[in-house]
N, C-alpha and C. Protein backbone atom coordinates (compact mmCIF):
# COMPACT_ATOMS: atom_id res chain seq x y z
N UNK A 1 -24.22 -13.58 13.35
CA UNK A 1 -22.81 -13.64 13.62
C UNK A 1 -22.02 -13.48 12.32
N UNK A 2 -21.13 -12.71 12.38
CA UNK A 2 -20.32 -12.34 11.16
C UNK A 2 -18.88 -13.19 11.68
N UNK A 3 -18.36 -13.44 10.10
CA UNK A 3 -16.96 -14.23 10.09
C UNK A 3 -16.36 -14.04 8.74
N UNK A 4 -15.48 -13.97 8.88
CA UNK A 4 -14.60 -14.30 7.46
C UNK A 4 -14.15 -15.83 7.21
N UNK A 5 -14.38 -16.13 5.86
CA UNK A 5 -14.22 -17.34 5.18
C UNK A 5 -13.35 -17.42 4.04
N UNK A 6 -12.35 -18.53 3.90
CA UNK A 6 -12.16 -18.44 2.13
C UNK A 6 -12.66 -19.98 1.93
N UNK A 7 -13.03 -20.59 2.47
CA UNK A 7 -13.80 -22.12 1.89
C UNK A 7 -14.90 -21.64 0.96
N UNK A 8 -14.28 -21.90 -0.06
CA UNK A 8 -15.15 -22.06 -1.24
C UNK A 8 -16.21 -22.64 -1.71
N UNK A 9 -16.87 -23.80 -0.64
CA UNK A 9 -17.64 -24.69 -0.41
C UNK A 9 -18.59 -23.96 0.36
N UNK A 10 -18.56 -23.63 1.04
CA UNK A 10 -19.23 -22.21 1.82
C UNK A 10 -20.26 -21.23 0.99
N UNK A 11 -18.66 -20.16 0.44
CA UNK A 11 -19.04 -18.93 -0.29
C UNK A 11 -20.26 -19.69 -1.69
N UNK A 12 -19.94 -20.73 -2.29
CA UNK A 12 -20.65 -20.76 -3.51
C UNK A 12 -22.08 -21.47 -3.10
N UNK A 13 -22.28 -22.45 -1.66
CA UNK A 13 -23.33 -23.20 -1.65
C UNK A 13 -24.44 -21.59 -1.54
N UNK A 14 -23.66 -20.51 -0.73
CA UNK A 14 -24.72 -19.36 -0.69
C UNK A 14 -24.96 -19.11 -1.82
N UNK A 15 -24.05 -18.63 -2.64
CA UNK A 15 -24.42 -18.23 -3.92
C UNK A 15 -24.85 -18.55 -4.54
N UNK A 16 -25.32 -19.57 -4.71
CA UNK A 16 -25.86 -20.63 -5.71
C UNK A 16 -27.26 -20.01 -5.66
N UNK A 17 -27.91 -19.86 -4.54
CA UNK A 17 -29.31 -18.78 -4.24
C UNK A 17 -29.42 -17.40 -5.66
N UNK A 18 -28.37 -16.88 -6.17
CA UNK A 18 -28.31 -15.91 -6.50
C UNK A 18 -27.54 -15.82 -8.14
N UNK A 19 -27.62 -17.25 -8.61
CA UNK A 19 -27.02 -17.79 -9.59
C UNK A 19 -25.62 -17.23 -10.02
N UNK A 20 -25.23 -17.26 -9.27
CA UNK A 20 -23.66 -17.16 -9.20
C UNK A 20 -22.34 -17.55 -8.37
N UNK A 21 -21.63 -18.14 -8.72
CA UNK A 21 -20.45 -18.55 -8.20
C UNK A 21 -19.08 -18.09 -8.56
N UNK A 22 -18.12 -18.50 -7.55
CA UNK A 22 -16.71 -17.80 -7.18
C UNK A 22 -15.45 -19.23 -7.61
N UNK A 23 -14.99 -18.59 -8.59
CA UNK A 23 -14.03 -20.02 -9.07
C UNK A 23 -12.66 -20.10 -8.04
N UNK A 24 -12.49 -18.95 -8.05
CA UNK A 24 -11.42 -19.07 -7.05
C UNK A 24 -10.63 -18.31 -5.94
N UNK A 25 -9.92 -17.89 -4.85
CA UNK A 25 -10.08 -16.85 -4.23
C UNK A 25 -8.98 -15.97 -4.54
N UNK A 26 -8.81 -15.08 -5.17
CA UNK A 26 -8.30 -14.25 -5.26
C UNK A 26 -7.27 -13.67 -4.52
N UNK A 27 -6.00 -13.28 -4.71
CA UNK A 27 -4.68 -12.89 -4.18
C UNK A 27 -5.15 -11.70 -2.64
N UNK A 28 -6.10 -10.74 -3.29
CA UNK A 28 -6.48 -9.61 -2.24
C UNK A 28 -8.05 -9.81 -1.68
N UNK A 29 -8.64 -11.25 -2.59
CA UNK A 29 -9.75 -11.24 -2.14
C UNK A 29 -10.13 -11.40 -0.69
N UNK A 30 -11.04 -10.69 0.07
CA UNK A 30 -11.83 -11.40 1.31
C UNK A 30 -13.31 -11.55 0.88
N UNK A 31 -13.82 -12.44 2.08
CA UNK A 31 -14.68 -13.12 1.85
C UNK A 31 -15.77 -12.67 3.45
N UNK A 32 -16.87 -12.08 3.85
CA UNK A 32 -17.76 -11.71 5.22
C UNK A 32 -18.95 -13.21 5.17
N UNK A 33 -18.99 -13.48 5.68
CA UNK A 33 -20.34 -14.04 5.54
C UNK A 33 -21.46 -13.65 6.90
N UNK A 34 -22.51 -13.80 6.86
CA UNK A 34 -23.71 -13.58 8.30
C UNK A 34 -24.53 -14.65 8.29
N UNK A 35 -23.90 -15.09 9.44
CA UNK A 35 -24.90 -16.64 9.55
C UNK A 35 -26.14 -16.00 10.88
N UNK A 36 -27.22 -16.92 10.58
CA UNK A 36 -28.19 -17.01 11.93
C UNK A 36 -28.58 -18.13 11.45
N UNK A 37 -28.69 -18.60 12.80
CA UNK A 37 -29.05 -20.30 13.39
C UNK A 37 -28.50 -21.14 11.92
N UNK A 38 -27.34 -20.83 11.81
CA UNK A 38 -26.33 -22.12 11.55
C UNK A 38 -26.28 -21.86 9.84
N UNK A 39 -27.10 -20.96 9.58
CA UNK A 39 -27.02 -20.87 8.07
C UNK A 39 -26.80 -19.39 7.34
N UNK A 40 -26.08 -19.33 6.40
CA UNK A 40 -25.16 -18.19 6.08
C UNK A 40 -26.68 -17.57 4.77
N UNK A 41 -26.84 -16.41 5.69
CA UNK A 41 -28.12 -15.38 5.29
C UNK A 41 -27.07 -14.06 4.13
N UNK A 42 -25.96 -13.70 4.28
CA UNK A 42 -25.37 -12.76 4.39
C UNK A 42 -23.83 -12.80 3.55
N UNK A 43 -23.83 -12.23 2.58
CA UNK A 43 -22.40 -12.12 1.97
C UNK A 43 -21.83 -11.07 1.65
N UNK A 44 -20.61 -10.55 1.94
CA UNK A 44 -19.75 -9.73 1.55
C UNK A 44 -18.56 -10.16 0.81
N UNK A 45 -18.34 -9.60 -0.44
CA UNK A 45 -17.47 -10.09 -0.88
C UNK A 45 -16.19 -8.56 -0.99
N UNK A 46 -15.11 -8.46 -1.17
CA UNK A 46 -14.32 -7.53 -1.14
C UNK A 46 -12.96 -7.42 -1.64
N UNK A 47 -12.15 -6.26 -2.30
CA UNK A 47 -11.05 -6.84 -2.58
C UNK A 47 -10.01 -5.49 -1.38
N UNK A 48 -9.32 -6.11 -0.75
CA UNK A 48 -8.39 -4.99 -0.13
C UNK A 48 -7.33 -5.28 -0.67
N UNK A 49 -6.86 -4.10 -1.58
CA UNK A 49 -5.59 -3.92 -2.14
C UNK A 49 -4.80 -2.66 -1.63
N UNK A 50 -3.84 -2.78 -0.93
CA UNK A 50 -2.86 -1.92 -0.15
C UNK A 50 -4.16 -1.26 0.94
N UNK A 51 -4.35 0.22 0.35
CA UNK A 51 -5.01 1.03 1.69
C UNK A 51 -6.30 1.38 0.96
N UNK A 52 -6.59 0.37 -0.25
CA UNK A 52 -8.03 0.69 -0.85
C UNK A 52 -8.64 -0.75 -0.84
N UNK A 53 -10.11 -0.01 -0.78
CA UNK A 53 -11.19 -1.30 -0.73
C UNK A 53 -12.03 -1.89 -1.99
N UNK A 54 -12.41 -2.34 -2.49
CA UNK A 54 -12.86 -2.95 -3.80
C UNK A 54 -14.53 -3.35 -3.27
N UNK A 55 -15.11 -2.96 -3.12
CA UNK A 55 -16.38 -4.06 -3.39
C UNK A 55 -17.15 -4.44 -4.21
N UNK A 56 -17.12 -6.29 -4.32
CA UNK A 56 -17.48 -6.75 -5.27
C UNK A 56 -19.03 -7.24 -5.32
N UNK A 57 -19.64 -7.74 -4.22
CA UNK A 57 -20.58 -8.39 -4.03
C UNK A 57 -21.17 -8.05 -2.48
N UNK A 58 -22.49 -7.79 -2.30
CA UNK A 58 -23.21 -7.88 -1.24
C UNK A 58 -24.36 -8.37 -1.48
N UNK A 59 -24.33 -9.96 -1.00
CA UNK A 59 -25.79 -10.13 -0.94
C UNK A 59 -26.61 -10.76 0.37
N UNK A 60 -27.60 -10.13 0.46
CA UNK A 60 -28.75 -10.62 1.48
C UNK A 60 -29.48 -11.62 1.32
N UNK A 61 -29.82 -13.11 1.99
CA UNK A 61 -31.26 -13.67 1.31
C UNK A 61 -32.32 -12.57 1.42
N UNK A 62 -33.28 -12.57 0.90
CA UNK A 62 -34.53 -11.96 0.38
C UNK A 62 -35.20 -11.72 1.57
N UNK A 63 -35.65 -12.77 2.67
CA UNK A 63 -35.92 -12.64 3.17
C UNK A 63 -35.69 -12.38 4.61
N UNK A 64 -34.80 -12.56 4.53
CA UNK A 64 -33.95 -11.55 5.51
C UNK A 64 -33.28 -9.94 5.21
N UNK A 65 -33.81 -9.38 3.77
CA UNK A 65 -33.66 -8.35 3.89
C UNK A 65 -34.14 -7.01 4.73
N UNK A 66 -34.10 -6.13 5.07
CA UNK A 66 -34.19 -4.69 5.83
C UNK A 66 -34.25 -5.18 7.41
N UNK A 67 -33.20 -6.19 7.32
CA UNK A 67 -32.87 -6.19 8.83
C UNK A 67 -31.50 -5.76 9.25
N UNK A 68 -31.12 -5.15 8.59
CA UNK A 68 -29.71 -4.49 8.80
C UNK A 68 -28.41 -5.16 8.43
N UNK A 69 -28.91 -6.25 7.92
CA UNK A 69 -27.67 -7.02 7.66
C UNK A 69 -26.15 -6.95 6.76
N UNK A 70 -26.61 -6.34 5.96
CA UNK A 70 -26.07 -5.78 4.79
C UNK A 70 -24.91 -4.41 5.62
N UNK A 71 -25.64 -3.75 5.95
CA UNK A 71 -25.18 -2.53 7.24
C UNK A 71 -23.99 -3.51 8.00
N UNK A 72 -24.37 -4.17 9.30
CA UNK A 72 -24.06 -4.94 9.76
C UNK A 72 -21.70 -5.60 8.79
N UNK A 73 -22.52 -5.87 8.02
CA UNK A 73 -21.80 -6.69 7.31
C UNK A 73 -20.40 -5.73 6.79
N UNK A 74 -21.09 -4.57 6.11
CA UNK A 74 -20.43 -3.06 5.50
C UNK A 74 -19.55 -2.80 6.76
N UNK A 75 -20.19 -2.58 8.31
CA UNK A 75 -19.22 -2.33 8.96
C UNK A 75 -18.59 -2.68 9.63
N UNK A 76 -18.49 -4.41 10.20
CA UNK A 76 -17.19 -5.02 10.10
C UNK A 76 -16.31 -4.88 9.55
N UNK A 77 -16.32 -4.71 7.76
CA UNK A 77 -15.40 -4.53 7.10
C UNK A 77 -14.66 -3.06 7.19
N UNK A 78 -15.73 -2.15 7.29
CA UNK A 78 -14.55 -0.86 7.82
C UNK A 78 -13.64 -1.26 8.95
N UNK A 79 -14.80 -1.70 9.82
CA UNK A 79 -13.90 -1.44 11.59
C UNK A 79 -12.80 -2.73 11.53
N UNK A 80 -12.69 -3.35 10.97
CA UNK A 80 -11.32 -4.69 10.90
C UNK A 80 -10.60 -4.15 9.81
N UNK A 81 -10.32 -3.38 9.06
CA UNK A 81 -9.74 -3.14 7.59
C UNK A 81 -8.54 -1.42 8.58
N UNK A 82 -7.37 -2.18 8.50
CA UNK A 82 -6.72 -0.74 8.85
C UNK A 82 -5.85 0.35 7.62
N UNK A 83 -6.01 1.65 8.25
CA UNK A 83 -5.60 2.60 7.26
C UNK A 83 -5.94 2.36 5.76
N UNK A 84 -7.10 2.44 5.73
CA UNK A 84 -7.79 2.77 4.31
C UNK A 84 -7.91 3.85 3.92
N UNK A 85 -7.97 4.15 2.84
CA UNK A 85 -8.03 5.77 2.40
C UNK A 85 -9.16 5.70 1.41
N UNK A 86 -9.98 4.82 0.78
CA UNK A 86 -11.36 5.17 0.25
C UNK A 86 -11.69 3.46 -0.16
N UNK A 87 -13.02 3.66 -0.50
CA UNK A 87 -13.56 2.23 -0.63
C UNK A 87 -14.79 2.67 -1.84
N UNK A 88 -14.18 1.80 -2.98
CA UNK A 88 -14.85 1.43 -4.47
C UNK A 88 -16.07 0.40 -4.61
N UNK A 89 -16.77 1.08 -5.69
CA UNK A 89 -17.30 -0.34 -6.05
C UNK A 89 -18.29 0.35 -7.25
N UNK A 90 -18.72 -0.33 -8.11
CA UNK A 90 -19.95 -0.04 -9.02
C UNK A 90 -20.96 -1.13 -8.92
N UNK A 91 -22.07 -0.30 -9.40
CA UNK A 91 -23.30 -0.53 -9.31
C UNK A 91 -24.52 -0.61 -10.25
N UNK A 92 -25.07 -1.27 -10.73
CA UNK A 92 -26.06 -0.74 -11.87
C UNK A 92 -27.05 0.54 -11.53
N UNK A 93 -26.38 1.57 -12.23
CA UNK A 93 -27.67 2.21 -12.54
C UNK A 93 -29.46 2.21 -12.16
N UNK A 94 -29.63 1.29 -12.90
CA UNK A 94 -31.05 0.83 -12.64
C UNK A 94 -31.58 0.59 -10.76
N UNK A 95 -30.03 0.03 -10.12
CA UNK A 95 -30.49 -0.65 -8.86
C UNK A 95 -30.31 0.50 -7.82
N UNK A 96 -31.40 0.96 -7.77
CA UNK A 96 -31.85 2.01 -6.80
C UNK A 96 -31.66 1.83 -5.27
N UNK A 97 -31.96 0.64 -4.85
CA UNK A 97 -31.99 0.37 -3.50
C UNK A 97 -30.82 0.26 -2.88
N UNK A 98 -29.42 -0.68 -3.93
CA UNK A 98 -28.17 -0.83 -3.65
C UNK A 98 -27.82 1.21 -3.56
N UNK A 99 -27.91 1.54 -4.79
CA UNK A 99 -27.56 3.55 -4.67
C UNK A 99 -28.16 4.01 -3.42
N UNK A 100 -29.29 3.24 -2.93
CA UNK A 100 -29.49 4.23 -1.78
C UNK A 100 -28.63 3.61 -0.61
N UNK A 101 -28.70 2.44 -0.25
CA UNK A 101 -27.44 1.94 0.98
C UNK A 101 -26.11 2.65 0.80
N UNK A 102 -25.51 2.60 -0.65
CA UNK A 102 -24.58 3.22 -0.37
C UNK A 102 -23.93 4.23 -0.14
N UNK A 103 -25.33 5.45 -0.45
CA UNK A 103 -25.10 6.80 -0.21
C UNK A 103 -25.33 6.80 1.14
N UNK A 104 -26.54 5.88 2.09
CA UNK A 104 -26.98 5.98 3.18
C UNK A 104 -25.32 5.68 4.14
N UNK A 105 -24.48 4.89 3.40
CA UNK A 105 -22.97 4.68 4.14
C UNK A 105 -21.83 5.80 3.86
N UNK A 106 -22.42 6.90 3.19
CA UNK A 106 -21.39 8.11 2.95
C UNK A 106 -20.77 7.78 1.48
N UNK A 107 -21.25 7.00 0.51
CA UNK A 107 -20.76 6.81 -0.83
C UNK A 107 -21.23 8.15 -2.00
N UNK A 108 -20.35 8.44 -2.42
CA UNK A 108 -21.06 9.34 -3.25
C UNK A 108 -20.54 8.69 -5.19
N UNK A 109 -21.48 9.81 -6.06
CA UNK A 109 -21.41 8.78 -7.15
C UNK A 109 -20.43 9.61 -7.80
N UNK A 110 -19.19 9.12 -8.23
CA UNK A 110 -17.69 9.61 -8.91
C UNK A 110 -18.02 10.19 -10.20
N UNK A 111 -18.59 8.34 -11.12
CA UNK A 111 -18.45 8.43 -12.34
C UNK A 111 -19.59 7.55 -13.24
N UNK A 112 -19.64 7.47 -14.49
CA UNK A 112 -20.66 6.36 -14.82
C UNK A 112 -19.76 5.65 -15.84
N UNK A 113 -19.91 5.04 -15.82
CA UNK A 113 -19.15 3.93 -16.42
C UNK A 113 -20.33 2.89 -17.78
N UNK A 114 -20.10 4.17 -18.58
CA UNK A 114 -21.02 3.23 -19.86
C UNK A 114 -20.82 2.09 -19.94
N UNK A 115 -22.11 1.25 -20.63
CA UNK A 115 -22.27 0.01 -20.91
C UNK A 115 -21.32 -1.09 -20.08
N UNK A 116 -21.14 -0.92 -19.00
CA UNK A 116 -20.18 -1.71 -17.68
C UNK A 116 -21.03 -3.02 -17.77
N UNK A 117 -22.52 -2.58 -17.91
CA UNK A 117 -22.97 -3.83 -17.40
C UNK A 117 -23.67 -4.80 -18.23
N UNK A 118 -22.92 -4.73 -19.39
CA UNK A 118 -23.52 -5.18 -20.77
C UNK A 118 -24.17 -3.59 -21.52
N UNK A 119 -25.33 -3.74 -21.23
CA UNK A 119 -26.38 -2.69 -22.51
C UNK A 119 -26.28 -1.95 -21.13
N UNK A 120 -26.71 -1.96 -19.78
CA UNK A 120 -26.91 -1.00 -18.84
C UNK A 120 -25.61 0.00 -18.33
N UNK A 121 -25.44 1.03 -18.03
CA UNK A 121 -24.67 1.56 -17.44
C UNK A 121 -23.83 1.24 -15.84
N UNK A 122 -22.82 1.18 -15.53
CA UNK A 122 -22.68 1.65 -14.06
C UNK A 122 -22.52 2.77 -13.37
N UNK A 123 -22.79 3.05 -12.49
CA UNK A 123 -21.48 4.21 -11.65
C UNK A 123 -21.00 3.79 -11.04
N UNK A 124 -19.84 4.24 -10.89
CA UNK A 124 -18.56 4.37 -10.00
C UNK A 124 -18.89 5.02 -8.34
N UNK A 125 -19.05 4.49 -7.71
CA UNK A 125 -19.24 5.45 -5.75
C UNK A 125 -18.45 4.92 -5.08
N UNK A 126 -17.61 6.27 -4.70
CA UNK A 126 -16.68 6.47 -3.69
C UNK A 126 -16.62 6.46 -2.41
N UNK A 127 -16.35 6.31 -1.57
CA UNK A 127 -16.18 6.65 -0.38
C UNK A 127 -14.56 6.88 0.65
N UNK A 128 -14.51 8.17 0.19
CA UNK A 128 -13.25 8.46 1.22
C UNK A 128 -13.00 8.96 2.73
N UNK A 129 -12.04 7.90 3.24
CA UNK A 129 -12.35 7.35 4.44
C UNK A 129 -11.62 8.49 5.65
């Protein structure tokens, strides 16, 4: 079951799985989460600013990965998000599996964005809607 959240108590007890946390919620931030049987497997994090999308964070537990969830999650946020005109986000380089979901969602790669990620590179992938 998918929902949107801004309880912060929520978003960070997931995160905490993934050593990272959210100090505070942001003016354009939204927040997806995917619960099964009562516990939140599933995060989307996002920024919608005017008719563009930001994405910041998608994460799966581990073991609930390649069950579509991630998918799942990606397209709530299209199908509830009105008149968008493209949807952002970068990515490391290195992380192959994230480059392939997002090309597998019609993302293509813009730009690279040296040393974005400390010493590693990003790219930039687009998707216009």
């Amino acid at each position: 079951m998918i929902s949107s959240t801004k309880d912060l108590n929520i978003i960070n007890e997931f995160l905490k799985n993934f050593n990272t946390s959210i100090e505070e919620i942001g003016v354009f931030s939204n927040y997806l989460i995917y619960k099964e049987k009562d516990s939140v497997v599933g995060f989307l994090n996002y920024d919608l600013i005017y008719d563009r999308i930001e994405i910041d964070y998608i994460y799966v537990n581990p073991e609930y990965r390649k069950q579509g969830i991630a998918s799942k999650l990606f397209n709530y946020m299209v199908e509830n998000s009105k008149n968008i005109q493209n949807i952002t986000l970068e990515v490391r380089k290195s992380n192959i599996n994230a480059i392939n979901f997002y090309k597998k969602h019609g993302f293509e790669e813009a730009a690279i964005r040296e040393n974005y990620y400390g010493s590693e590179d990003g790219i930039l992938m687009v998707k216009e809607m």
